[in-house]
PDB file of N, CA and C in Angstrom:
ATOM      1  N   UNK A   1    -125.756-188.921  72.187  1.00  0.00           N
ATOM      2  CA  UNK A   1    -124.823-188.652  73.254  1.00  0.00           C
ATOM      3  C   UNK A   1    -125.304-189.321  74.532  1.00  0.00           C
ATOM      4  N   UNK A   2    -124.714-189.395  75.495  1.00  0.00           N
ATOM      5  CA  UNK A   2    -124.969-190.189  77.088  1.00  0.00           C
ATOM      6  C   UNK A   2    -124.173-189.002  77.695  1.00  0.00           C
ATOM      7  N   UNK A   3    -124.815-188.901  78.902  1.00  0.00           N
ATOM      8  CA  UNK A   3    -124.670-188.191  80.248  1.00  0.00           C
ATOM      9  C   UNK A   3    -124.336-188.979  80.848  1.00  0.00           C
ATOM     10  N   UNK A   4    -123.285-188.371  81.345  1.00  0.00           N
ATOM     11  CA  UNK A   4    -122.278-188.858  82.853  1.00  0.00           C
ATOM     12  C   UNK A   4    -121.454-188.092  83.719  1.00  0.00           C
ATOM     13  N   UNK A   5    -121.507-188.401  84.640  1.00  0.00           N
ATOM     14  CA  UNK A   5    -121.319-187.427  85.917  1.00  0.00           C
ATOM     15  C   UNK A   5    -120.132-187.971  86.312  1.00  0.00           C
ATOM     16  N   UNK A   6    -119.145-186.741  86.230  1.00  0.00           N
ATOM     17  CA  UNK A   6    -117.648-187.164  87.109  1.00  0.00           C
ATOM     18  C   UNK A   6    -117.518-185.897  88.472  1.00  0.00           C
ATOM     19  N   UNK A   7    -116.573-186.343  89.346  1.00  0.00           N
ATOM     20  CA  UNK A   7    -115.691-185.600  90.097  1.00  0.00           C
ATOM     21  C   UNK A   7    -115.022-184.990  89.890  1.00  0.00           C
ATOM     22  N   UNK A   8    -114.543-183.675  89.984  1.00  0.00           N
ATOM     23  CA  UNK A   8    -113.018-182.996  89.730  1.00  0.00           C
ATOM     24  C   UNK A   8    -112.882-182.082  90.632  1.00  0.00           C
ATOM     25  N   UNK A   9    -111.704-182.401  90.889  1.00  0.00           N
ATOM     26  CA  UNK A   9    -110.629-180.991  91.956  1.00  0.00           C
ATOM     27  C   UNK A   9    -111.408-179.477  91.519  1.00  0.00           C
ATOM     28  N   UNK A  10    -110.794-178.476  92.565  1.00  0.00           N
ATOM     29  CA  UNK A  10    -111.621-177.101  91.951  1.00  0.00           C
ATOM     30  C   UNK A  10    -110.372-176.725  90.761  1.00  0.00           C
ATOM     31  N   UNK A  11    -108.607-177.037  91.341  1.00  0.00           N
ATOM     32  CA  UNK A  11    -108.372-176.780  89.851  1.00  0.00           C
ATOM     33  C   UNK A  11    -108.520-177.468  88.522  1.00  0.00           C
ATOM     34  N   UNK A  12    -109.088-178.380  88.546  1.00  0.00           N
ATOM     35  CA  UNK A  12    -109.359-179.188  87.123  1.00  0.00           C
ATOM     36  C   UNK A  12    -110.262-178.135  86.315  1.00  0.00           C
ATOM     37  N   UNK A  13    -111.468-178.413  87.582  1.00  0.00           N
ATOM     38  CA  UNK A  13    -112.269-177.582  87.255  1.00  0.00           C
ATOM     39  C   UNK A  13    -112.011-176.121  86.816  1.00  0.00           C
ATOM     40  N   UNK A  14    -111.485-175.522  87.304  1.00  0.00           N
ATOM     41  CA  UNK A  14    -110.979-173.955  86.910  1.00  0.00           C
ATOM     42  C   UNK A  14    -110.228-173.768  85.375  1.00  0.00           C
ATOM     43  N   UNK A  15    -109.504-174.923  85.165  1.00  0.00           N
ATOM     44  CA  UNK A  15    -108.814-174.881  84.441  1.00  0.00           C
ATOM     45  C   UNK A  15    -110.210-175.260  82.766  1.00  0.00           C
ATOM     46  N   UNK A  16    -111.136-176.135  83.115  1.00  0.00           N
ATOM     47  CA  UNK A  16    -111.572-176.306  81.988  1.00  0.00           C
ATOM     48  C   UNK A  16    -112.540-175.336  82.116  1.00  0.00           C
ATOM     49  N   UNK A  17    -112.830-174.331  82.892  1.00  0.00           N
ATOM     50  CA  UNK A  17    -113.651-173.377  82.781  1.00  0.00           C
ATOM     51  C   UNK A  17    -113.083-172.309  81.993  1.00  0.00           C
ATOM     52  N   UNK A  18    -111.709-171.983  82.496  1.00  0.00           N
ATOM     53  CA  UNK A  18    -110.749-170.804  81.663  1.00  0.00           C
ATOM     54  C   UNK A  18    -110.863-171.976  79.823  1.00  0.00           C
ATOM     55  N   UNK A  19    -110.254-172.597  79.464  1.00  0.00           N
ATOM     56  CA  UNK A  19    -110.383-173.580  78.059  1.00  0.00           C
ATOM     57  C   UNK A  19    -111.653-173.263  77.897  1.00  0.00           C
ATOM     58  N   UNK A  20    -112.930-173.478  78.140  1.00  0.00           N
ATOM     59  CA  UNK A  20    -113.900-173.657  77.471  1.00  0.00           C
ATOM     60  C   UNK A  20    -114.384-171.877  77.182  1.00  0.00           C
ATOM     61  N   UNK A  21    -113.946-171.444  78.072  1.00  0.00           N
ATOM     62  CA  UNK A  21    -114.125-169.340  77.678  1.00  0.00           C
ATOM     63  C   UNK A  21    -113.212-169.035  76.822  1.00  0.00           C
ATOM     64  N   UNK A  22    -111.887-169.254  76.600  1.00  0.00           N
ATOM     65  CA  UNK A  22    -110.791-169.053  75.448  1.00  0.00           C
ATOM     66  C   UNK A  22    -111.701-169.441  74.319  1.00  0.00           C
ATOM     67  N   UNK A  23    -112.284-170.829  74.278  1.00  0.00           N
ATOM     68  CA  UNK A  23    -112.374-171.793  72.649  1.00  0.00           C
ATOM     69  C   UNK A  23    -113.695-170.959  72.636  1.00  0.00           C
ATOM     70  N   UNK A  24    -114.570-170.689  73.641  1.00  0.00           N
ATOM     71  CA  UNK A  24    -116.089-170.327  73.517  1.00  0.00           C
ATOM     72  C   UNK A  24    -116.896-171.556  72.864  1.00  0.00           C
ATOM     73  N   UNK A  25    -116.503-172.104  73.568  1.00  0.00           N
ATOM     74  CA  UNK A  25    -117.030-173.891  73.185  1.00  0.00           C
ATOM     75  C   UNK A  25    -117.573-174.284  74.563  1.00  0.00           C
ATOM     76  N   UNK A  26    -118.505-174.728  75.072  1.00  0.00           N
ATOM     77  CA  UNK A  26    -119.271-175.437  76.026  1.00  0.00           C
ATOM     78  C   UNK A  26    -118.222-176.453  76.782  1.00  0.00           C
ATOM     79  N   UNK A  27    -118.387-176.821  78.181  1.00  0.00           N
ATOM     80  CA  UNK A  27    -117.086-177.410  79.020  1.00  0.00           C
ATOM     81  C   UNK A  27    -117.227-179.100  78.423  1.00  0.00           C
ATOM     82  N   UNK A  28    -118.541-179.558  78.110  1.00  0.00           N
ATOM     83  CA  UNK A  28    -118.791-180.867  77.370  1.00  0.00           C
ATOM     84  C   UNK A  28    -117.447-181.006  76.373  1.00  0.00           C
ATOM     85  N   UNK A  29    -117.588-180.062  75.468  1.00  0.00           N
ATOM     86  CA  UNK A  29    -116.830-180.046  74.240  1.00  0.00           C
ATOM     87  C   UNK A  29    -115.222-180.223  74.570  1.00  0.00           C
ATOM     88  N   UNK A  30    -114.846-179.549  75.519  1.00  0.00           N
ATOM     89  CA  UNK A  30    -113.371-179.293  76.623  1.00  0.00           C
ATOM     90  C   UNK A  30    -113.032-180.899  76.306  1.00  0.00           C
ATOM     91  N   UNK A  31    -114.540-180.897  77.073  1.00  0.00           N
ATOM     92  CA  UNK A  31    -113.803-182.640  77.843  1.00  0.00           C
ATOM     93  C   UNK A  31    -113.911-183.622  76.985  1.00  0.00           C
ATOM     94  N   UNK A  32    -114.264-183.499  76.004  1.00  0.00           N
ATOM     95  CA  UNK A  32    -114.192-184.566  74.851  1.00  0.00           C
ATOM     96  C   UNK A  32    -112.957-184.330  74.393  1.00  0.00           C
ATOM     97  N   UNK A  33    -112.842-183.184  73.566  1.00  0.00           N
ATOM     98  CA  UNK A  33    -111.524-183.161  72.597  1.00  0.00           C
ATOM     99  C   UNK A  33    -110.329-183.662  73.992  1.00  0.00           C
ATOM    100  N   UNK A  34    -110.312-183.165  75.039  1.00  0.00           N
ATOM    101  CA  UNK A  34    -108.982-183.839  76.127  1.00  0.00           C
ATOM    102  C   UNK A  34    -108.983-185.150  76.173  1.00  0.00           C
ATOM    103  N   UNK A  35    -110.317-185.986  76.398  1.00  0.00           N
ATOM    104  CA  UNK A  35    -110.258-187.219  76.221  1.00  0.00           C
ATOM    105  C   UNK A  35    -110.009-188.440  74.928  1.00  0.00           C
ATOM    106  N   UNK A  36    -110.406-187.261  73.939  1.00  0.00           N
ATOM    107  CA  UNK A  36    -109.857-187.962  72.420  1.00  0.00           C
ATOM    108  C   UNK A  36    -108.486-187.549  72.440  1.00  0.00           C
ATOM    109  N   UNK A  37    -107.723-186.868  72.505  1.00  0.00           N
ATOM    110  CA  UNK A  37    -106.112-186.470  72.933  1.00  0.00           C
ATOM    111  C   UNK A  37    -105.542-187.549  73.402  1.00  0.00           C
ATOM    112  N   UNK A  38    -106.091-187.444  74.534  1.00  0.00           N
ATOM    113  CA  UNK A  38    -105.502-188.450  75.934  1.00  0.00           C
ATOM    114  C   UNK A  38    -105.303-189.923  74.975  1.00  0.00           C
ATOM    115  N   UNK A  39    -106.298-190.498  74.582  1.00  0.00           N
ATOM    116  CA  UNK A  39    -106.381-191.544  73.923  1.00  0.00           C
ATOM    117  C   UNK A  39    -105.467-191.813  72.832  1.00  0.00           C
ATOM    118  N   UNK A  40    -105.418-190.578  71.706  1.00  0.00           N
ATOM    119  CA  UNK A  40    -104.290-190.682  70.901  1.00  0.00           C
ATOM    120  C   UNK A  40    -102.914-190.941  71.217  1.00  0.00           C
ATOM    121  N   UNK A  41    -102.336-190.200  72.630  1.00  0.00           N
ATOM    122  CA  UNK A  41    -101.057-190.310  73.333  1.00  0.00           C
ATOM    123  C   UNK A  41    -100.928-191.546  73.786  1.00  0.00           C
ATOM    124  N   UNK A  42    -102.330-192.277  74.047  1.00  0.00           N
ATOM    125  CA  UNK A  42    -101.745-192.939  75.426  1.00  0.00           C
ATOM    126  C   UNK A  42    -100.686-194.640  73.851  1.00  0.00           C
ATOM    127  N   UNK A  43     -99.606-194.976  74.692  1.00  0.00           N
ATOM    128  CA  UNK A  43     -98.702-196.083  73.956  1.00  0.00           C
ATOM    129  C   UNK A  43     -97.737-194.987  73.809  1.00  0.00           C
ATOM    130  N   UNK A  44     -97.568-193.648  73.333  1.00  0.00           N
ATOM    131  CA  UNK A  44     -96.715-193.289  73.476  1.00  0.00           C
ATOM    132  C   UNK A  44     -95.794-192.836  74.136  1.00  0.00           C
ATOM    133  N   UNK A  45     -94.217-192.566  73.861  1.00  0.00           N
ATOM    134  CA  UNK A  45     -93.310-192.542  75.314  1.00  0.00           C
ATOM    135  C   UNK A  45     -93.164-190.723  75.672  1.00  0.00           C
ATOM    136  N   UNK A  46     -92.814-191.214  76.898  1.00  0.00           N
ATOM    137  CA  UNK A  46     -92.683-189.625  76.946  1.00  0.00           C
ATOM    138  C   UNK A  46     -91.189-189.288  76.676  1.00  0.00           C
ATOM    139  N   UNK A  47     -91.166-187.617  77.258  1.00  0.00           N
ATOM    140  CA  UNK A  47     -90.175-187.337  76.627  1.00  0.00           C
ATOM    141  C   UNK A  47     -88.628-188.037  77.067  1.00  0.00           C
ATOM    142  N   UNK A  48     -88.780-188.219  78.532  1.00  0.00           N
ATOM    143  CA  UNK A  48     -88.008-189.106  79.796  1.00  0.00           C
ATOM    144  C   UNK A  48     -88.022-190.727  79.074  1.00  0.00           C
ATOM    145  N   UNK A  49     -88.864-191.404  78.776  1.00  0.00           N
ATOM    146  CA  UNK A  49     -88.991-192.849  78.149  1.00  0.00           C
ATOM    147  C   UNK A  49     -88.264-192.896  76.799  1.00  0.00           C
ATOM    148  N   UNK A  50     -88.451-191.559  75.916  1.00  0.00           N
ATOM    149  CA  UNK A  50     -87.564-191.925  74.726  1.00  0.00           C
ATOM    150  C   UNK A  50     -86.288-191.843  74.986  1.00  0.00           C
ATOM    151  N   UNK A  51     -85.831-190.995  75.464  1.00  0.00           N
ATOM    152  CA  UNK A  51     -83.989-190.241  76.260  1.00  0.00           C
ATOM    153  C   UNK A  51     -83.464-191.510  76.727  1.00  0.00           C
ATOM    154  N   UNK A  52     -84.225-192.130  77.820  1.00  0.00           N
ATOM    155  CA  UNK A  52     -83.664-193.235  78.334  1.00  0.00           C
ATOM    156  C   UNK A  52     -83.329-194.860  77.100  1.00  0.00           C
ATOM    157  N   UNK A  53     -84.319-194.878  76.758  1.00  0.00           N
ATOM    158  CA  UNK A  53     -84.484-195.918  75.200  1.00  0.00           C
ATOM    159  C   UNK A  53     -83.521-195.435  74.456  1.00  0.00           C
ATOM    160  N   UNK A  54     -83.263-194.276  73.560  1.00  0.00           N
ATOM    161  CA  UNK A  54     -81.920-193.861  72.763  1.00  0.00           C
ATOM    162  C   UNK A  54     -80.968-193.985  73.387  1.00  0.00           C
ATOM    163  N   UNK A  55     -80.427-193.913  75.184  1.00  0.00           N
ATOM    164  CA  UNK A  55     -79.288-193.940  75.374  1.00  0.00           C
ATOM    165  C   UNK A  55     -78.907-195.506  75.614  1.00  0.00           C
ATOM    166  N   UNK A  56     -79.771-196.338  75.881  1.00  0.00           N
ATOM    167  CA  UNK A  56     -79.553-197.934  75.877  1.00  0.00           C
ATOM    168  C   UNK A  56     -79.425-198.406  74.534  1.00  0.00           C
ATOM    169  N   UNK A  57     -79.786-197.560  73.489  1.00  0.00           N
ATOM    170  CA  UNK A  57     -78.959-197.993  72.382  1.00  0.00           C
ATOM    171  C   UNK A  57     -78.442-197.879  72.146  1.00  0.00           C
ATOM    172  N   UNK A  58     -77.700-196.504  72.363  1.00  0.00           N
ATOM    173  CA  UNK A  58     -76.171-196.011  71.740  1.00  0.00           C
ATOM    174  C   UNK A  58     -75.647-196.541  73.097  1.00  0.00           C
ATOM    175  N   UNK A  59     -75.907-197.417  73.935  1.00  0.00           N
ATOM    176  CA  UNK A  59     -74.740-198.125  74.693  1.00  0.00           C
ATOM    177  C   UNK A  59     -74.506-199.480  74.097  1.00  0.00           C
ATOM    178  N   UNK A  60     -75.755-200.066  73.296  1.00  0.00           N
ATOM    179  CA  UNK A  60     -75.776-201.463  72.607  1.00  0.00           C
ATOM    180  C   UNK A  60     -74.920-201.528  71.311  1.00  0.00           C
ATOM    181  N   UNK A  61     -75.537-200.635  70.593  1.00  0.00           N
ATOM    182  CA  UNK A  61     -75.182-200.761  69.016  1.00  0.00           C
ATOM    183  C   UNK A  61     -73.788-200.515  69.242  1.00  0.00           C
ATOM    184  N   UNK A  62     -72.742-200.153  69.802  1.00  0.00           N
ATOM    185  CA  UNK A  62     -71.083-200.373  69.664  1.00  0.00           C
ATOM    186  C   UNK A  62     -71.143-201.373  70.430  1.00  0.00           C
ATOM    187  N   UNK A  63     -71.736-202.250  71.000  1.00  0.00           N
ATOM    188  CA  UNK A  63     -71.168-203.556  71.449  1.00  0.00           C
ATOM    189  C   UNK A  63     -71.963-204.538  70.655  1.00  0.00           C
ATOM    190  N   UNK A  64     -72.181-204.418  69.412  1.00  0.00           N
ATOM    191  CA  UNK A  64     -72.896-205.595  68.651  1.00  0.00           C
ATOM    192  C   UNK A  64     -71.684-206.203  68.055  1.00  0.00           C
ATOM    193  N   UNK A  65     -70.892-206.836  68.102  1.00  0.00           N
ATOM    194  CA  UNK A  65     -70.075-207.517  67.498  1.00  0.00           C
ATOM    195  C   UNK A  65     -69.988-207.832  65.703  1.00  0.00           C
ATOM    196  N   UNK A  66     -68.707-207.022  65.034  1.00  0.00           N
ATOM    197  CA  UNK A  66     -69.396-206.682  63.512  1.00  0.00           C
ATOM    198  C   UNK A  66     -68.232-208.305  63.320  1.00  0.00           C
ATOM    199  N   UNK A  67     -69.082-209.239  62.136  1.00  0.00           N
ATOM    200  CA  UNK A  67     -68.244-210.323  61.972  1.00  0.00           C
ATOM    201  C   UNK A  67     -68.837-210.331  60.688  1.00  0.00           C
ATOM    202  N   UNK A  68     -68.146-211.108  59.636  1.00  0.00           N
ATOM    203  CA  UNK A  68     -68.499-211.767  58.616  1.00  0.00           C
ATOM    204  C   UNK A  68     -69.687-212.143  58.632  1.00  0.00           C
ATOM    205  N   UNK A  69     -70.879-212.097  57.100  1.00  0.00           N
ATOM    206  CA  UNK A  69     -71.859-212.542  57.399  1.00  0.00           C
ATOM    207  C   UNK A  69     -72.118-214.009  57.359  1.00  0.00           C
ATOM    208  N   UNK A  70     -70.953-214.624  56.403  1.00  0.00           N
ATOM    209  CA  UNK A  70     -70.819-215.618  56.234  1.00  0.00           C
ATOM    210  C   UNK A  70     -70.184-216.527  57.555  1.00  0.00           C
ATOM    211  N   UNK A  71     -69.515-215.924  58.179  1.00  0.00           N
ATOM    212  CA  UNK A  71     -69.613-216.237  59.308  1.00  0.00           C
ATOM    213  C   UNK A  71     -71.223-216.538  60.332  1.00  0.00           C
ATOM    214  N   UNK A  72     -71.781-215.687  60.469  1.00  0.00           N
ATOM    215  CA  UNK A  72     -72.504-215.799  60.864  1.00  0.00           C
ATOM    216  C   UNK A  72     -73.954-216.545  60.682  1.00  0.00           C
ATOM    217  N   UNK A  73     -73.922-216.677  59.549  1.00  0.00           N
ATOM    218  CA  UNK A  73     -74.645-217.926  58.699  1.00  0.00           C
ATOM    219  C   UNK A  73     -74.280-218.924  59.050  1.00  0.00           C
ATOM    220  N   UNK A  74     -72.721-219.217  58.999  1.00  0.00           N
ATOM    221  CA  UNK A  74     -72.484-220.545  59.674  1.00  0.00           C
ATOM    222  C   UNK A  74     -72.984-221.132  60.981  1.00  0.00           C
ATOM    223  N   UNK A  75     -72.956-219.930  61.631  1.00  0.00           N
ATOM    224  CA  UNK A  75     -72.821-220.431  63.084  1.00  0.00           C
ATOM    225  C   UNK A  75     -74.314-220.922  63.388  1.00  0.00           C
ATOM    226  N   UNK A  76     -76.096-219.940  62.101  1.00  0.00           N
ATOM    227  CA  UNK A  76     -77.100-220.238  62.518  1.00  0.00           C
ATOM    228  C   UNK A  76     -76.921-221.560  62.379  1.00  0.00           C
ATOM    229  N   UNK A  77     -76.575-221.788  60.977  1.00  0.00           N
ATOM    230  CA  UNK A  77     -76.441-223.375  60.293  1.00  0.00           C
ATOM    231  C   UNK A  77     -76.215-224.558  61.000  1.00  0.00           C
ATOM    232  N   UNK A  78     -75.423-224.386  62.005  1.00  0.00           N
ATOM    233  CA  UNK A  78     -74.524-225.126  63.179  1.00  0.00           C
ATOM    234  C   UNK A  78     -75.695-225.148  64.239  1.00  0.00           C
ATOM    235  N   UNK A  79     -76.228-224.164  64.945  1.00  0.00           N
ATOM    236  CA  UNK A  79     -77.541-224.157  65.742  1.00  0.00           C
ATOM    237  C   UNK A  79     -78.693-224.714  65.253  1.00  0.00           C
ATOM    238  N   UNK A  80     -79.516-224.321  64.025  1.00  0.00           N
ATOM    239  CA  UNK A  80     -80.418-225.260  63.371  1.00  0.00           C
ATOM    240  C   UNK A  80     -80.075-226.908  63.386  1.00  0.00           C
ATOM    241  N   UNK A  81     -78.924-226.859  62.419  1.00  0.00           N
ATOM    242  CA  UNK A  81     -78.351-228.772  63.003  1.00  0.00           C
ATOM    243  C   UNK A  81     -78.406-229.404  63.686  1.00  0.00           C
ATOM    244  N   UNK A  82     -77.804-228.831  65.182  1.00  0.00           N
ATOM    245  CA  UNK A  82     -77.539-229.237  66.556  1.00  0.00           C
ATOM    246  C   UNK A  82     -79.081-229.226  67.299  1.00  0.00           C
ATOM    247  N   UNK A  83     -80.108-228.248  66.641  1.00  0.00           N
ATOM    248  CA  UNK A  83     -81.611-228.461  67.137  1.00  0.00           C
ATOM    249  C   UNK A  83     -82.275-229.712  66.488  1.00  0.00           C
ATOM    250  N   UNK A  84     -82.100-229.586  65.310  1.00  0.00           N
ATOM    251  CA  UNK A  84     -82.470-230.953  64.742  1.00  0.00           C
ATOM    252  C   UNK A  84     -82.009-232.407  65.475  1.00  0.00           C
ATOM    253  N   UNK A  85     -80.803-232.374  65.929  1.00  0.00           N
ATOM    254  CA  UNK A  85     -80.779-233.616  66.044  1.00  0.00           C
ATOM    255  C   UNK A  85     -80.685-233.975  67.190  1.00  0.00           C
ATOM    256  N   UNK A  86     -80.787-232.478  68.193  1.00  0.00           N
ATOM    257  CA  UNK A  86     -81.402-233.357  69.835  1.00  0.00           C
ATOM    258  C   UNK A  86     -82.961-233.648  69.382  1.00  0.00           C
ATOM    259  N   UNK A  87     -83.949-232.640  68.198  1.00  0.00           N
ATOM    260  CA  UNK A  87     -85.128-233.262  68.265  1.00  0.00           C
ATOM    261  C   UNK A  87     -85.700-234.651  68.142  1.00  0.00           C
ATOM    262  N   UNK A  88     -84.442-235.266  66.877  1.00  0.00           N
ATOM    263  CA  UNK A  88     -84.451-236.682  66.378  1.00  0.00           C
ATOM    264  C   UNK A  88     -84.465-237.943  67.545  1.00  0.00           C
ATOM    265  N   UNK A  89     -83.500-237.222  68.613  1.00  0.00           N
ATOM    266  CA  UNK A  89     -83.199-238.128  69.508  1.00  0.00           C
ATOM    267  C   UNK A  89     -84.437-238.502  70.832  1.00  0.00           C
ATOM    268  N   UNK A  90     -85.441-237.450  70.575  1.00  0.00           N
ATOM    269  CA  UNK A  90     -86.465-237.790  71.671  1.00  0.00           C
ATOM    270  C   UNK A  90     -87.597-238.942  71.153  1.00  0.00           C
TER     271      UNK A  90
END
């Protein structure tokens, strides 16, 4: 293990004093398992980040335009082509 010395507010502090008397686990122990937590969460959205993300999709997905797929094959077909042969031309 390594020793290291942080700062904290008196309620931080209060708060991992009440946690570490509930678990009857030492305040070291507190602050590990919070910091292995913290770490697991962190990339994930909150509850505000997902709400907002689901509703920009259900505003997208009815404006995706439903067409033939064969249609739409064509049109890559037509773009690939048209890339090819400005490449030819340099």
């Amino acid at each position: 293990m390594v020793k290291v010395t942080f700062s904290f507010d008196e309620e931080t502090v209060e708060r991992l004093r009440q946690a570490a008397a509930r678990l009857r686990k030492p305040k070291s122990y507190v602050v590990r398992q919070a910091v292995r937590d913290y770490a697991e969460r962190i990339g994930n959205l909150s509850e505000e980040e997902r709400r907002y993300l689901l509703d920009v999709f259900d505003r997208l997905v009815p404006a995706i335009p439903s067409r033939p797929a064969s249609e739409v094959e064509a049109e890559i077909a037509d773009l690939r082509a048209a890339r090819r042969r400005a490449s030819r031309r340099r």
